[in-house]
N, C-alpha and C. Protein backbone atom coordinates (compact mmCIF):
# COMPACT_ATOMS: atom_id res chain seq x y z
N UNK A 1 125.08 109.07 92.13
CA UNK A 1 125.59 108.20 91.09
C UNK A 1 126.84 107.46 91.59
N UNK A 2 127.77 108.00 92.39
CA UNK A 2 128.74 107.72 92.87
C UNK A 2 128.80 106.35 93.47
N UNK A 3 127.88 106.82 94.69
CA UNK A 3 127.52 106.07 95.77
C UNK A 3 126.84 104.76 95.22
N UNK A 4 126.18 105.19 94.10
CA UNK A 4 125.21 104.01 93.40
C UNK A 4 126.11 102.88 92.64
N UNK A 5 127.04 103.81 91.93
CA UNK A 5 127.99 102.23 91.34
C UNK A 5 128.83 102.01 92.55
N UNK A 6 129.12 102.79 93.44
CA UNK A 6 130.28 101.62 94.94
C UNK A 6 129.36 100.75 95.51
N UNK A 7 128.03 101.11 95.58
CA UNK A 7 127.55 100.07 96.56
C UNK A 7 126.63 98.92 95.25
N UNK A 8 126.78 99.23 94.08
CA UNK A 8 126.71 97.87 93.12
C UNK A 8 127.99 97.06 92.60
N UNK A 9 128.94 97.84 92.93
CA UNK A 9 130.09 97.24 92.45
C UNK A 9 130.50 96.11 93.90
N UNK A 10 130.25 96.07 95.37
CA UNK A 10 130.21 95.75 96.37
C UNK A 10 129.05 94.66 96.24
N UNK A 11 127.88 94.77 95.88
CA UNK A 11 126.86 93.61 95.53
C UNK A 11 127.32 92.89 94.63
N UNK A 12 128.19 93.11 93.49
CA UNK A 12 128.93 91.98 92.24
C UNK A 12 130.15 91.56 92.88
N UNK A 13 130.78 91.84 94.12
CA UNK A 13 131.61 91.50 94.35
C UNK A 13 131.21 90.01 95.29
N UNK A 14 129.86 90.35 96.27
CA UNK A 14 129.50 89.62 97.27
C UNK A 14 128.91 88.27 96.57
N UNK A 15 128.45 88.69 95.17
CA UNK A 15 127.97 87.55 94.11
C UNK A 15 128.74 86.71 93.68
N UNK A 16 130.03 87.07 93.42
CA UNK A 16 130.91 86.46 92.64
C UNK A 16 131.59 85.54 93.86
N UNK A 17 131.78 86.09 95.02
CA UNK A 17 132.17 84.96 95.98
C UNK A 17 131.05 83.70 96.96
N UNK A 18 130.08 83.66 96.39
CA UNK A 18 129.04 83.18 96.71
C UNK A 18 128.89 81.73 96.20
N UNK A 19 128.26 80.60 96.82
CA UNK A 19 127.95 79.49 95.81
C UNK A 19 126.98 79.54 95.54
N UNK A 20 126.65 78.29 94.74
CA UNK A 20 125.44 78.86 94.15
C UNK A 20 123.96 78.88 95.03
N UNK A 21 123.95 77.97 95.69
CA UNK A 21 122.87 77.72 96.96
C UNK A 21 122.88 79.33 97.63
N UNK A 22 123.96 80.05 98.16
CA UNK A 22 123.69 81.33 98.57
C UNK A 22 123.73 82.25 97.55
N UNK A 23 123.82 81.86 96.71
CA UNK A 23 123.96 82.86 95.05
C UNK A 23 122.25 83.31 94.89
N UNK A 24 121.46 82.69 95.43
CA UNK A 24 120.04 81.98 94.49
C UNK A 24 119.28 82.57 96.07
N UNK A 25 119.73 82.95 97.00
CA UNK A 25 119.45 83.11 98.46
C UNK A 25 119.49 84.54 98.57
N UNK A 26 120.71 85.17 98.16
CA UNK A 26 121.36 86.42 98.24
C UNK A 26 120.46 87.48 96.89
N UNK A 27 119.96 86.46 96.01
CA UNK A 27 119.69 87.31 94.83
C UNK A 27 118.04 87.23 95.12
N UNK A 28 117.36 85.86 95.62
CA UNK A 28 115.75 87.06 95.90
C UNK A 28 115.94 87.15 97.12
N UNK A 29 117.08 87.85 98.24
CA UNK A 29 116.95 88.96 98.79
C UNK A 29 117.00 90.30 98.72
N UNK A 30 117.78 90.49 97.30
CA UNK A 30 118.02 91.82 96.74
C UNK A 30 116.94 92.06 96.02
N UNK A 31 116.12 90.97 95.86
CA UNK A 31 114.83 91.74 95.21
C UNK A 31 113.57 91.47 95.70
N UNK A 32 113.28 91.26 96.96
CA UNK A 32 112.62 90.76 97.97
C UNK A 32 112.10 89.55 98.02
N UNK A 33 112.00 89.14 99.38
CA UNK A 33 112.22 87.53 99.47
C UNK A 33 111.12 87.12 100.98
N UNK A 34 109.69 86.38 100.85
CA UNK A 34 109.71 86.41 102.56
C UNK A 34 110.05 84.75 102.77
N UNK A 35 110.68 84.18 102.14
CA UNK A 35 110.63 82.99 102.28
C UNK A 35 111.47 82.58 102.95
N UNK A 36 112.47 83.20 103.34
CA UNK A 36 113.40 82.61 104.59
C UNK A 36 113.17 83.22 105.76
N UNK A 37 111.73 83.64 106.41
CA UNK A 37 111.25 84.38 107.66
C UNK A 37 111.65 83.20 108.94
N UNK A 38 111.90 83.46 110.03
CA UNK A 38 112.06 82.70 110.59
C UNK A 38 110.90 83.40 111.83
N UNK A 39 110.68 82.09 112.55
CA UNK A 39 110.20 82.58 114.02
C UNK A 39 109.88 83.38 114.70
N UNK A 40 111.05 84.01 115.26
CA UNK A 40 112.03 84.50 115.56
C UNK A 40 112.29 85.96 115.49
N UNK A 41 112.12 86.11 113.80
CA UNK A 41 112.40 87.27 113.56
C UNK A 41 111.12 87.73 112.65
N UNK A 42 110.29 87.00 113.08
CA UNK A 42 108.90 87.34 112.41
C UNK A 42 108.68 88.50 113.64
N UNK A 43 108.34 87.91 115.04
CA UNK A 43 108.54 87.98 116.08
C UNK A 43 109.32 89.54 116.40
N UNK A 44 110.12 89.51 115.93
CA UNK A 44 111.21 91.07 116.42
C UNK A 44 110.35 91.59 115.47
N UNK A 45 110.22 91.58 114.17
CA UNK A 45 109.82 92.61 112.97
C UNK A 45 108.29 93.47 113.22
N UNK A 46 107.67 92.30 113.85
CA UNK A 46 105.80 92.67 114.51
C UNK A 46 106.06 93.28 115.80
N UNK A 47 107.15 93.08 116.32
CA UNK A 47 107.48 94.12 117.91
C UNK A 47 107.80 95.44 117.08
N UNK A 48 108.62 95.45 116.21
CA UNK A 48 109.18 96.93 115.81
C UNK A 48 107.91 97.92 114.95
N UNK A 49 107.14 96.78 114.28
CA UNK A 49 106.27 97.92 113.32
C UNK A 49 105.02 97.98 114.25
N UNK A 50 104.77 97.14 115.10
CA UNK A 50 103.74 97.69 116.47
C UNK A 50 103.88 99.04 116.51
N UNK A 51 105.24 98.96 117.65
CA UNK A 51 105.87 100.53 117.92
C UNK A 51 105.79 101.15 117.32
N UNK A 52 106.67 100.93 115.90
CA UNK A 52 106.78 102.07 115.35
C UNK A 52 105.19 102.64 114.65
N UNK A 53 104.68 101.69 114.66
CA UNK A 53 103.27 102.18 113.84
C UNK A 53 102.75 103.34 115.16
N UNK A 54 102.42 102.69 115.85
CA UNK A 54 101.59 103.63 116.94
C UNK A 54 102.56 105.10 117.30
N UNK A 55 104.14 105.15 117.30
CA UNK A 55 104.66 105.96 117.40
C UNK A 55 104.35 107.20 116.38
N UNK A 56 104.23 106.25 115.44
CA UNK A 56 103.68 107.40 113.89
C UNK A 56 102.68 107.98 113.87
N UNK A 57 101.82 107.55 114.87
CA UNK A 57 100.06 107.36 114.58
C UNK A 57 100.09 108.65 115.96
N UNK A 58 100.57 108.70 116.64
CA UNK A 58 101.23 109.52 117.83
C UNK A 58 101.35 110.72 117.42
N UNK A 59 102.28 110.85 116.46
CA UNK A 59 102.53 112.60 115.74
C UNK A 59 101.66 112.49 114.43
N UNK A 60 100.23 111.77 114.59
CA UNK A 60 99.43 112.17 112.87
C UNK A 60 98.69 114.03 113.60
N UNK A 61 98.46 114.15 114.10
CA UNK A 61 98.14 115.63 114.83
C UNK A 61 99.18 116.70 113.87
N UNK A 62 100.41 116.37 114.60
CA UNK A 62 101.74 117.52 114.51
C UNK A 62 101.95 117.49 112.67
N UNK A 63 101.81 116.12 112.46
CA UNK A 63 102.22 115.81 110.90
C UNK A 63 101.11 116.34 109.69
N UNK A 64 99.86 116.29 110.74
CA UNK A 64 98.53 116.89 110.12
C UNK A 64 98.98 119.11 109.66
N UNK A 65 99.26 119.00 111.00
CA UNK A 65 99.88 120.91 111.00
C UNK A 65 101.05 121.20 110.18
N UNK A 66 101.73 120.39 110.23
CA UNK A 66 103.07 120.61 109.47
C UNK A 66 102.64 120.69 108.09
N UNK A 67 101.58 119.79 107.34
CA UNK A 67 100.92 120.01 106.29
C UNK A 67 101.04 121.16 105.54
N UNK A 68 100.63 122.07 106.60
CA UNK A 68 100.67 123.46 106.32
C UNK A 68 101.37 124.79 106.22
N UNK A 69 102.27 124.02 106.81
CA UNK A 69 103.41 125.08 106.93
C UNK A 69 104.21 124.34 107.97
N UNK A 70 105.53 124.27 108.18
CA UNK A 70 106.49 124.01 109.05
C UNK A 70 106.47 125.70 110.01
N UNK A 71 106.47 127.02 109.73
CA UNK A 71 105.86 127.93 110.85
C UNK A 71 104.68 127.94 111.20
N UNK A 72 104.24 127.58 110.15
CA UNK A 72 102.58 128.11 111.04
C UNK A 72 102.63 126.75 111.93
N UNK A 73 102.60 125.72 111.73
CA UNK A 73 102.90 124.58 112.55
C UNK A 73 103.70 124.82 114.08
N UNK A 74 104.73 125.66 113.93
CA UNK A 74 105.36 126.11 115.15
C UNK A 74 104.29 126.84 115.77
N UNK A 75 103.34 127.88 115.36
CA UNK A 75 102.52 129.04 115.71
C UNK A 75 101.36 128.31 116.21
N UNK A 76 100.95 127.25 116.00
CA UNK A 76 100.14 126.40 117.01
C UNK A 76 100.85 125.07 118.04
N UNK A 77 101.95 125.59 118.41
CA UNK A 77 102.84 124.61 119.37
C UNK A 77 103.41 123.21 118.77
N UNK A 78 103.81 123.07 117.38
CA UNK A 78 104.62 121.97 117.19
C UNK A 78 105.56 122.08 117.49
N UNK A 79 106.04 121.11 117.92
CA UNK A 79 107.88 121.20 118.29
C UNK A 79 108.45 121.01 116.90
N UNK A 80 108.86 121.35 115.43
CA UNK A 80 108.84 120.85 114.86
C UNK A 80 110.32 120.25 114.53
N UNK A 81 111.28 120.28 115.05
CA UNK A 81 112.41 119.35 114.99
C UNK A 81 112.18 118.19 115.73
N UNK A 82 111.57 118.06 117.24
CA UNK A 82 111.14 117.20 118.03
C UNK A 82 110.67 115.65 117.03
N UNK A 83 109.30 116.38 116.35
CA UNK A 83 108.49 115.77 115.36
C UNK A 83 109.32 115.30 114.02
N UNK A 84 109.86 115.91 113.50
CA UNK A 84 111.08 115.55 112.47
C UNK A 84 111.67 114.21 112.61
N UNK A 85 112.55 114.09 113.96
CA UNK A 85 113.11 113.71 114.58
C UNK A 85 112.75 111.94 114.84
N UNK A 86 111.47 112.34 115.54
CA UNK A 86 110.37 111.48 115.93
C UNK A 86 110.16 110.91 114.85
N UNK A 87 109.62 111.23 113.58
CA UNK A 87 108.85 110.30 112.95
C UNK A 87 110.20 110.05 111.53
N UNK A 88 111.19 110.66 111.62
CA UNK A 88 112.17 109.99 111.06
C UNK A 88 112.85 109.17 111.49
N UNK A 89 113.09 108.98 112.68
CA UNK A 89 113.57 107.74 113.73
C UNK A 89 112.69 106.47 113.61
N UNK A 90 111.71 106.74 114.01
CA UNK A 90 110.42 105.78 113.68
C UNK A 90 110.74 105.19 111.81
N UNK A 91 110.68 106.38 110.99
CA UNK A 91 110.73 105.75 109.70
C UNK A 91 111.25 104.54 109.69
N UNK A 92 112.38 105.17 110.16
CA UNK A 92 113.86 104.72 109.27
C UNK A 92 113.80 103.17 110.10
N UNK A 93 113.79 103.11 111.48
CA UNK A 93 113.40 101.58 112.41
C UNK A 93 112.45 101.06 110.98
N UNK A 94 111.23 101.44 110.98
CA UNK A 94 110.55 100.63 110.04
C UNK A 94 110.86 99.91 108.89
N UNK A 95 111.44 100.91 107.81
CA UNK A 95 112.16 100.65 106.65
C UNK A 95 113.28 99.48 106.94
N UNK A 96 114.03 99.95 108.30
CA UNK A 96 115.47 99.14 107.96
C UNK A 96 115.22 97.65 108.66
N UNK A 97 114.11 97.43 109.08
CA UNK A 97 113.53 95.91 110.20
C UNK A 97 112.66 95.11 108.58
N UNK A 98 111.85 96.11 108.26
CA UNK A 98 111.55 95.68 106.68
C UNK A 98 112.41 94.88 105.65
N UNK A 99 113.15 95.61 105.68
CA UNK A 99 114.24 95.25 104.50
C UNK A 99 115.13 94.25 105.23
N UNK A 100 115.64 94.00 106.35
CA UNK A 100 116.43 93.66 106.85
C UNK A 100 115.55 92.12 106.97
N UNK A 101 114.52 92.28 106.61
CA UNK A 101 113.31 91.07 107.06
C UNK A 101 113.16 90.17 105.79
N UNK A 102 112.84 91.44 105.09
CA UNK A 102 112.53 90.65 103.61
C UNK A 102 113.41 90.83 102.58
N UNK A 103 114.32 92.18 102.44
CA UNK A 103 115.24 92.44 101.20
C UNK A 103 114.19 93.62 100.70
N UNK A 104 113.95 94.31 99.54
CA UNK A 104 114.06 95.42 99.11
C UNK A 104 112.85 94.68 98.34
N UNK A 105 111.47 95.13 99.11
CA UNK A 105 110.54 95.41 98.46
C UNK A 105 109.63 95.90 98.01
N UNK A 106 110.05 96.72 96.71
CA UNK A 106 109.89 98.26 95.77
C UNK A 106 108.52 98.51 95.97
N UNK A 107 108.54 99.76 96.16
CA UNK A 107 106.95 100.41 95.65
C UNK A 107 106.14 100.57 96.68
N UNK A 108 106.12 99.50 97.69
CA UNK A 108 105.34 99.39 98.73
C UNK A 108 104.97 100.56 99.36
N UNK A 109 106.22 101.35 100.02
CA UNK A 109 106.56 102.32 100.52
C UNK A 109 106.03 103.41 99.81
N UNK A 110 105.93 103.28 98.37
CA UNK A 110 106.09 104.40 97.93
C UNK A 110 104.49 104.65 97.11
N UNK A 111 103.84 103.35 96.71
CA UNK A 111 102.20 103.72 96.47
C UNK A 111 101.63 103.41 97.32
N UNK A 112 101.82 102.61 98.28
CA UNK A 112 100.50 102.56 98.75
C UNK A 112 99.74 103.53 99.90
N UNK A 113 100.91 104.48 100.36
CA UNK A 113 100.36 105.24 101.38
C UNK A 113 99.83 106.52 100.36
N UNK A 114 100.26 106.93 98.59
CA UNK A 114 99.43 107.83 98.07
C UNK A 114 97.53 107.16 97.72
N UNK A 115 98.04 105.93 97.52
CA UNK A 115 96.34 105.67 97.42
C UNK A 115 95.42 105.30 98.08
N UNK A 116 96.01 105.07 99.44
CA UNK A 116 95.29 105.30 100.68
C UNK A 116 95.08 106.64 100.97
N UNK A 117 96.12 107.61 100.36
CA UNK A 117 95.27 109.02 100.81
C UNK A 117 94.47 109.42 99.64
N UNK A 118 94.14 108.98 98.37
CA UNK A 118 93.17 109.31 97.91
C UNK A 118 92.11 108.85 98.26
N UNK A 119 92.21 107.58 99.26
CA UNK A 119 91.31 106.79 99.13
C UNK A 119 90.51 107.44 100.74
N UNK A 120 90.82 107.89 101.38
CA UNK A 120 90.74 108.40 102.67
C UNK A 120 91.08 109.84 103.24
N UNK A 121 91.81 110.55 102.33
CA UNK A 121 91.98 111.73 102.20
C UNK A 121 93.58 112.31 103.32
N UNK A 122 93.70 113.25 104.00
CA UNK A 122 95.12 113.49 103.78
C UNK A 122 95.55 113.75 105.54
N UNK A 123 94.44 113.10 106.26
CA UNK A 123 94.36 113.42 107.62
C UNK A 123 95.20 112.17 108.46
N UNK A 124 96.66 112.38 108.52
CA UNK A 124 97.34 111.52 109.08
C UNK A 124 96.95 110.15 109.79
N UNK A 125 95.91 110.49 110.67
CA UNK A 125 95.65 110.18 112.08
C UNK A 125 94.43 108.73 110.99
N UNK A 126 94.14 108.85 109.72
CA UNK A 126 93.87 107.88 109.35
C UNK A 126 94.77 107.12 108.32
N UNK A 127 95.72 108.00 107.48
CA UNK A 127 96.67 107.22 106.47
C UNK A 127 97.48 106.44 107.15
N UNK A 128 98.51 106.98 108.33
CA UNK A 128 99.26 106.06 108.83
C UNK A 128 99.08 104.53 109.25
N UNK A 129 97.91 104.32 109.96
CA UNK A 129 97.31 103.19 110.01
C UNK A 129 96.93 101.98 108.79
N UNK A 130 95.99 102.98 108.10
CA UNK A 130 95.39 102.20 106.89
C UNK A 130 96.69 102.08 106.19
N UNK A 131 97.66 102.73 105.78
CA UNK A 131 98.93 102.53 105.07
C UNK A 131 99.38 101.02 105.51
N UNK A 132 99.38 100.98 106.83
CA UNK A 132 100.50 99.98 107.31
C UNK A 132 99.53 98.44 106.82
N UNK A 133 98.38 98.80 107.17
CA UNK A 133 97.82 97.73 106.77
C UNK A 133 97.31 97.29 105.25
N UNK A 134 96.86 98.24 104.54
CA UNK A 134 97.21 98.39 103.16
C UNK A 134 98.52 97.52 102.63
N UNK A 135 99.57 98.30 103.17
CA UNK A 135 100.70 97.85 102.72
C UNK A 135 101.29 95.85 103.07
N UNK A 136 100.60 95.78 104.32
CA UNK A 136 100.88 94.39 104.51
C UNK A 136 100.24 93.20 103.93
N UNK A 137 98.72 94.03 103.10
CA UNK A 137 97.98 93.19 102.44
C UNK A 137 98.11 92.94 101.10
N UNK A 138 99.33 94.21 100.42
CA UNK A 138 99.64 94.32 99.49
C UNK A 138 101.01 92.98 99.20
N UNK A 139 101.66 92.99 101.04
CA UNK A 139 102.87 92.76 100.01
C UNK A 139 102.39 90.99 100.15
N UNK A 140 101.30 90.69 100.94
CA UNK A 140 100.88 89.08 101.18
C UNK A 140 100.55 88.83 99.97
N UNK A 141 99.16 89.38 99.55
CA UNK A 141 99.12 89.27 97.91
C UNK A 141 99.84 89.17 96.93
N UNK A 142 101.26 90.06 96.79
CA UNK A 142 101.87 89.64 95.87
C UNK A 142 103.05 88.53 96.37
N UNK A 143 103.19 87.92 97.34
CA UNK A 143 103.44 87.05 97.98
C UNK A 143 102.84 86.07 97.19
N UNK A 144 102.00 86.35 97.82
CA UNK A 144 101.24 84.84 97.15
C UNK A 144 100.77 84.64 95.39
N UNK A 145 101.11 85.86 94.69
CA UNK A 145 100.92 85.56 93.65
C UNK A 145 102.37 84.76 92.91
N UNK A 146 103.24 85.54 93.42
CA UNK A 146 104.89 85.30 93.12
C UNK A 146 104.99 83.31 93.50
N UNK A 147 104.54 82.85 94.85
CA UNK A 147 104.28 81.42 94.58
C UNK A 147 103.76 80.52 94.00
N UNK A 148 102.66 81.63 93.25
CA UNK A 148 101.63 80.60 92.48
C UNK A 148 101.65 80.75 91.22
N UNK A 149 102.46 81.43 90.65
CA UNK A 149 102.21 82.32 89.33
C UNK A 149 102.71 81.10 88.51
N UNK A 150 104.03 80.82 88.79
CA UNK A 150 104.49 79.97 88.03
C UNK A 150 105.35 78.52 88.94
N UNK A 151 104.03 78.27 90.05
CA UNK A 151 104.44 77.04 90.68
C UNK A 151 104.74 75.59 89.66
N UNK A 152 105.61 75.18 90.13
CA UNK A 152 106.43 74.57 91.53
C UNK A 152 107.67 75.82 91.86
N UNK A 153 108.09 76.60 90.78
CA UNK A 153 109.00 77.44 91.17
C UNK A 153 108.57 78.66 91.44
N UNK A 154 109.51 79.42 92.37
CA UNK A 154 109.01 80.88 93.06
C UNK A 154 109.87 82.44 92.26
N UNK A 155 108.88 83.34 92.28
CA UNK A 155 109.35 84.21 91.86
C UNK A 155 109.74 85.44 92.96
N UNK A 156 110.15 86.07 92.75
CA UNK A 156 110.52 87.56 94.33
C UNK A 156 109.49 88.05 94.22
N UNK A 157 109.07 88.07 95.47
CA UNK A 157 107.57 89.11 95.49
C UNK A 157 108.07 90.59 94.93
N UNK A 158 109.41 90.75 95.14
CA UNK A 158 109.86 92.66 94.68
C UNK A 158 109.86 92.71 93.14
N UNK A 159 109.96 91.18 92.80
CA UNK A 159 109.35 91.87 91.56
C UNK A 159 107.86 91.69 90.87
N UNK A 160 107.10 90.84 91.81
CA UNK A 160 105.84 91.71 91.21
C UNK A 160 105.18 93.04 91.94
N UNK A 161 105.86 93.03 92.83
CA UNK A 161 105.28 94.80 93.51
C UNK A 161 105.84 95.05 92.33
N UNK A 162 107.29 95.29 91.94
CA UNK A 162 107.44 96.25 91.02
C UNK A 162 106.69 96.27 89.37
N UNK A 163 106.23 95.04 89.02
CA UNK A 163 105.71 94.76 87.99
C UNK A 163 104.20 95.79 88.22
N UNK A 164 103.76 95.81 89.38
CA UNK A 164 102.41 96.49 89.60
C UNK A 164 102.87 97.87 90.00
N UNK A 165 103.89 98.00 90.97
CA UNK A 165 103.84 99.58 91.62
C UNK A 165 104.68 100.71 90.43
N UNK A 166 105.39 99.63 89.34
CA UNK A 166 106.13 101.09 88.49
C UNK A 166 105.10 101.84 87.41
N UNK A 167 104.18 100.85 86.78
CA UNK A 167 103.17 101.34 86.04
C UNK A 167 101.98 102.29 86.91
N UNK A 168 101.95 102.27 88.58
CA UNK A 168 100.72 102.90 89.00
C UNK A 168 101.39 104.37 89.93
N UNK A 169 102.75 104.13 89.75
CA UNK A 169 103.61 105.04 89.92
C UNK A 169 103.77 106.09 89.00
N UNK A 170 103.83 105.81 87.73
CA UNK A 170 103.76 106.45 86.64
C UNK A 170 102.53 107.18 86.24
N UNK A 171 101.35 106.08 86.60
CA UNK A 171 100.02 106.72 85.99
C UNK A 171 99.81 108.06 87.41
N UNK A 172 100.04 107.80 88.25
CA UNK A 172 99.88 108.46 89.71
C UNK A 172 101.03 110.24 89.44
N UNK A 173 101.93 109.95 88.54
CA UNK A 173 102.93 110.96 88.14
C UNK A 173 101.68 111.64 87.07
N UNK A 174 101.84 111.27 86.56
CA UNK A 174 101.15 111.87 85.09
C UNK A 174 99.77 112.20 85.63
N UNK A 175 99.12 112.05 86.53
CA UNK A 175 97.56 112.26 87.09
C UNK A 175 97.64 113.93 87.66
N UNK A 176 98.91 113.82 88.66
CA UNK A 176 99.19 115.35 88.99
C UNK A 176 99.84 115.84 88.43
């Protein structure tokens, strides 16, 4: 809670000194934005989730055992801090080249790799993959709905993920 109003009280601060051209720039980046992609950094972002994808796809084995136990996982040779390590390093590259790409866009992360494992079941070595791509088709789609919805003007794609991912988030809560 703490942490949550310093680092919103720090976003109203960065607003208030802003004009309005970066006011309108800054705000669908905070709620995701791919419309200022450049080149460039399309370019760095498809080098990093390459890697990091295949790095992930690397420990779906260890991440498959860990399933089951973090010892019994040791008791068939996981390293399991190694693996920790590994695919939290990897995460976190992903997440922060993401966001750093587009701004904060909700849900993605957080449904689409559960309904790819219903949809495929719980064996790493296929969610990680289908996730990434799942997820990139998810966020084009609502990409492209956010431009067209109410063209000539654009809406943040983060908020129609979130318009779609908080209701299937919820039904997905209440299911288990």
């Amino acid at each position: 809670m703490i942490v949550t109003t310093f680092l919103s009280s720090i976003i109203v601060l960065l607003t208030s000194l802003l004009d309005a051209a970066k006011l309108r720039s800054f705000t669908f980046w905070l709620l995701g934005d791919l419309s200022q992609a450049t080149k460039s950094g399309f370019y760095l972002t498809l080098a990093v989730v390459v890697i990091g994808t295949i790095v992930l796809s690397s420990q779906a084995r260890a991440l498959n055992l860990m399933m089951i136990g973090e010892r019994d996982a040791f008791d068939f040779g996981v390293e399991v801090n190694r693996v920790r390590i590994v695919v939290f390093g990897a995460a976190a590259a992903l997440v922060g080249t993401a966001v750093a790409a587009s701004g904060s866009v909700g849900y993605v992360g957080l449904i689409v790799p559960h309904l790819v494992r219903l949809a495929v079941g719980s064996d790493n070595r296929l969610v990680v993959p289908f996730s990434a791509l799942a997820g990139a088709t998810f966020v084009v789609l609502a990409d492209t709905a956010a431009r067209t919805l109410i063209a000539p003007r654009e809406l943040p794609v983060g908020a129609i993920t979130a318009l779609i991912g908080a209701p299937l988030f919820i039904y997905l809560l209440r299911k288990n």
